[in-house]
Protein backbone atom coordinates (compact mmCIF):
# COMPACT_ATOMS: atom_id res chain seq x y z
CA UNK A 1 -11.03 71.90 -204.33
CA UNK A 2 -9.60 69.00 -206.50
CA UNK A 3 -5.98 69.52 -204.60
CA UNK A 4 -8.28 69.45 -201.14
CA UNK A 5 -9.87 65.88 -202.09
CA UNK A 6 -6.54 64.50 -202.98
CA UNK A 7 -5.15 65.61 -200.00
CA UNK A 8 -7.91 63.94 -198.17
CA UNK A 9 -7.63 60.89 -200.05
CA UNK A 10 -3.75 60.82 -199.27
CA UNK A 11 -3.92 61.38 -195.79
CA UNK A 12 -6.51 58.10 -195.73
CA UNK A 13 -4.51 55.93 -197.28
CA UNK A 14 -1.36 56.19 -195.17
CA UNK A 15 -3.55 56.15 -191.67
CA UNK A 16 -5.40 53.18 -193.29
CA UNK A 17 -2.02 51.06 -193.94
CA UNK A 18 -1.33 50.91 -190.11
CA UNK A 19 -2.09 47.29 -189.39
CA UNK A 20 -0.37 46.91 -185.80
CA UNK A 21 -0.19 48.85 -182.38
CA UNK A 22 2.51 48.98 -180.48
CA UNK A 23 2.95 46.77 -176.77
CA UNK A 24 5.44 46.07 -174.97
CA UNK A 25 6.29 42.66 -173.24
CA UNK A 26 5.06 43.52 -169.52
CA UNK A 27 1.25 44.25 -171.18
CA UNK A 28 1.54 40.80 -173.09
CA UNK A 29 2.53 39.38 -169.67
CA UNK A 30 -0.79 40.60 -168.38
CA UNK A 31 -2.72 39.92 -171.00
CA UNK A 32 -2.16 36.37 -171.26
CA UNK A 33 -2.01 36.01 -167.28
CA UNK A 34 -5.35 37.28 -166.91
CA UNK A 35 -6.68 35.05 -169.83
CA UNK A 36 -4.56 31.93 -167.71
CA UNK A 37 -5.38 33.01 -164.51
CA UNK A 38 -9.19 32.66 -165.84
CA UNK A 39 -8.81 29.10 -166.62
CA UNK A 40 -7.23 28.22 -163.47
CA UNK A 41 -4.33 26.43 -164.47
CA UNK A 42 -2.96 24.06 -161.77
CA UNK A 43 0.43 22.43 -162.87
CA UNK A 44 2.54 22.95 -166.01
CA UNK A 45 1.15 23.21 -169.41
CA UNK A 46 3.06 23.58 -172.65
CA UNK A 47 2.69 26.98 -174.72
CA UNK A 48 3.58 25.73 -178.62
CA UNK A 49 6.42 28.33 -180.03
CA UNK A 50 4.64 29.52 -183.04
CA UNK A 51 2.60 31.89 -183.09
CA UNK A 52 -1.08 31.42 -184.29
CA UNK A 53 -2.05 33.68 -187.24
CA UNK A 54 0.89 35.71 -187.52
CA UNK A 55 0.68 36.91 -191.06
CA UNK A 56 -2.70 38.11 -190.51
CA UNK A 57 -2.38 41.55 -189.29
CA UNK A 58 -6.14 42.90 -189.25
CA UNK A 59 -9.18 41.12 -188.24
CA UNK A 60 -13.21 42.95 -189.07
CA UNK A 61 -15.33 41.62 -186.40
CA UNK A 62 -18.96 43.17 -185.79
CA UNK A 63 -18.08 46.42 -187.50
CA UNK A 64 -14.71 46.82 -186.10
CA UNK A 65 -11.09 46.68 -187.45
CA UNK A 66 -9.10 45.12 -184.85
CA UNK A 67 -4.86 45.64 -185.36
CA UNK A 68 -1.83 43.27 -184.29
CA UNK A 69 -0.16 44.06 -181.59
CA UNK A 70 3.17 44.78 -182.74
CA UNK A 71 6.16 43.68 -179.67
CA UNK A 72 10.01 43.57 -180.08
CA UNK A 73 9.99 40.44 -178.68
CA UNK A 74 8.22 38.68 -180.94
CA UNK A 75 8.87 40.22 -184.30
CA UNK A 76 10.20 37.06 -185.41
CA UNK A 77 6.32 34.74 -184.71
CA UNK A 78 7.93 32.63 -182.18
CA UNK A 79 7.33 33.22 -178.68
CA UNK A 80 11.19 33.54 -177.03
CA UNK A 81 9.93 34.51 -172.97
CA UNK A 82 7.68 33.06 -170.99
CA UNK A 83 3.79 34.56 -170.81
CA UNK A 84 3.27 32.70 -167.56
CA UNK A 85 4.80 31.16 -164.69
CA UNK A 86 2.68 27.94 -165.43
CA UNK A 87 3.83 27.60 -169.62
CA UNK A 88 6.60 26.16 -170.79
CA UNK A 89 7.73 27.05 -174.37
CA UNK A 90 7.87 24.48 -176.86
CA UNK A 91 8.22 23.48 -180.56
CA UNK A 92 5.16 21.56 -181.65
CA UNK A 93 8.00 18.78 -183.06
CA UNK A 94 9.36 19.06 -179.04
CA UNK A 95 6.09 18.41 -177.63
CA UNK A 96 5.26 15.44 -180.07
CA UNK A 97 8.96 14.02 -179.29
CA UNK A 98 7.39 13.59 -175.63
CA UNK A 99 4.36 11.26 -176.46
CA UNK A 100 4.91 7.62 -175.87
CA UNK A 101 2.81 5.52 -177.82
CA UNK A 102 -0.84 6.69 -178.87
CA UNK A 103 -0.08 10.42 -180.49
CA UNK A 104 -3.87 11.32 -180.21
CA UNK A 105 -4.11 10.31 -176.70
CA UNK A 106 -1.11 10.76 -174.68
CA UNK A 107 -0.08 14.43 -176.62
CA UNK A 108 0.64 16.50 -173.20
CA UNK A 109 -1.62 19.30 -172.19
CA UNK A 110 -0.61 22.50 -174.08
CA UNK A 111 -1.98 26.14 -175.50
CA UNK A 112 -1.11 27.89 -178.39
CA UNK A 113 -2.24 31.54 -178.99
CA UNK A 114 -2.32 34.58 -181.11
CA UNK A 115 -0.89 37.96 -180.78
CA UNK A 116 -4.03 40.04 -179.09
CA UNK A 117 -5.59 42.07 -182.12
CA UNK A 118 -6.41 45.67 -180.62
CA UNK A 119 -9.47 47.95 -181.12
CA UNK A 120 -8.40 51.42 -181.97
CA UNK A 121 -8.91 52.66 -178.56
CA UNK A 122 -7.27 49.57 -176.85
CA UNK A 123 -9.71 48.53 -174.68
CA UNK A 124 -11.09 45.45 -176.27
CA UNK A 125 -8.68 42.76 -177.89
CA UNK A 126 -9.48 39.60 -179.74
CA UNK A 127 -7.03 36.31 -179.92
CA UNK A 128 -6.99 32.90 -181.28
CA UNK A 129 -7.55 31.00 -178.61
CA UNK A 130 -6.37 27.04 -178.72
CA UNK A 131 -6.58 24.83 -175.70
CA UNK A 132 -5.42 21.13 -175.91
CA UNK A 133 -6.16 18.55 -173.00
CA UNK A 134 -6.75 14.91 -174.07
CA UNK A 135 -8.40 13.61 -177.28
CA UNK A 136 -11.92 14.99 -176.15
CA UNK A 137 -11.00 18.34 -174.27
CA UNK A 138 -9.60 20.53 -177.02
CA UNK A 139 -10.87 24.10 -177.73
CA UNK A 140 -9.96 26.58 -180.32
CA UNK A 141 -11.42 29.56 -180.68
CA UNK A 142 -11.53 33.72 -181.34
CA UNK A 143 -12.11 35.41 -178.37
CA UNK A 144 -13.25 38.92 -177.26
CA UNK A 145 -11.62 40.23 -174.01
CA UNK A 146 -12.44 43.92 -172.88
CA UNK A 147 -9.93 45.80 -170.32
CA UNK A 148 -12.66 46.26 -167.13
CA UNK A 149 -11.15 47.90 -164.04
CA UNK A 150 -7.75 47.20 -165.18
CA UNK A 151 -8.11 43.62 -165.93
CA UNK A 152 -8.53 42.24 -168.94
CA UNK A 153 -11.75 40.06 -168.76
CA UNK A 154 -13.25 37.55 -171.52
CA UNK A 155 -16.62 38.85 -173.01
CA UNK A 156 -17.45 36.20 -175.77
CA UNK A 157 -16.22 34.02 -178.37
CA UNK A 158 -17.03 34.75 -182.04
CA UNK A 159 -16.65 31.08 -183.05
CA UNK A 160 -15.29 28.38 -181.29
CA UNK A 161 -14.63 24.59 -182.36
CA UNK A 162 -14.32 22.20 -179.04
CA UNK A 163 -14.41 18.43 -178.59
């Protein structure tokens, strides 16, 4: 019985130390299109290089352990492809190289996002979500999205800090 229960115990621990699930660069692509594609983007927006919250690999929201996503491409935290047709990857000291004058005011209009953090089954996701346009339209936030007849649609933000 004793051998049983450590058994048990064993096999917990090493399912319990998965912290990621595995993507691949075309589901990234339409994950962050649909999120875009939501906000309607007309022109060209800067995505900053770094990726928000790398380190963190597991995030317990409402009951539920949410994992990584865990991509070849971007193994090392910085983004190296474009997500969207419509963002343009920079480093934050490239996009503040760009502002003439007035840093707070004239920064140009730019995003900067998580990795998604999957639900066990894969159909929801959260993400860091941060959204810079002008020195009073800024948004950063974690969002829920859930997959819904195979797009990925926004179902509600768990905190959000906006000016």
């Amino acid at each position: 019985m004793f051998k049983y229960s450590l058994l048990a115990v064993f096999l917990f621990l090493i399912l319990s130390c998965r912290q990621t699930v595995q993507t691949d660069q075309t589901e990234l692509k339409q994950i962050y299109h649909d999120i875009l594609s939501a906000d309607s983007l007309n022109g060209r927006y800067y995505l900053i290089d770094s990726i928000e919250n790398f380190e963190t690999k597991t995030i317990k929201q409402s009951g539920t352990i949410y994992f990584i996503a865990d991509c070849n491409s971007t193994k090392s935290g910085i983004w190296t492809d474009n997500i969207h047709d419509s963002l343009l990857i920079i480093s934050k000291k490239g996009l503040h190289s760009k502002v003439k004058g007035d840093q707070f005011v004239m920064t140009p209009a730019n995003y900067s996002f998580s990795l998604p953090y999957f639900s066990k089954d894969k159909q929801t996701f959260l993400i860091y979500y941060d959204h810079y346009c002008g020195n009073v339209c800024a948004e950063y936030s974690l969002r829920l999205y859930k997959k819904i007849n195979g797009k990925w649609t926004f179902i509600k933000t768990y905190f959000s800090i906006v000016s």
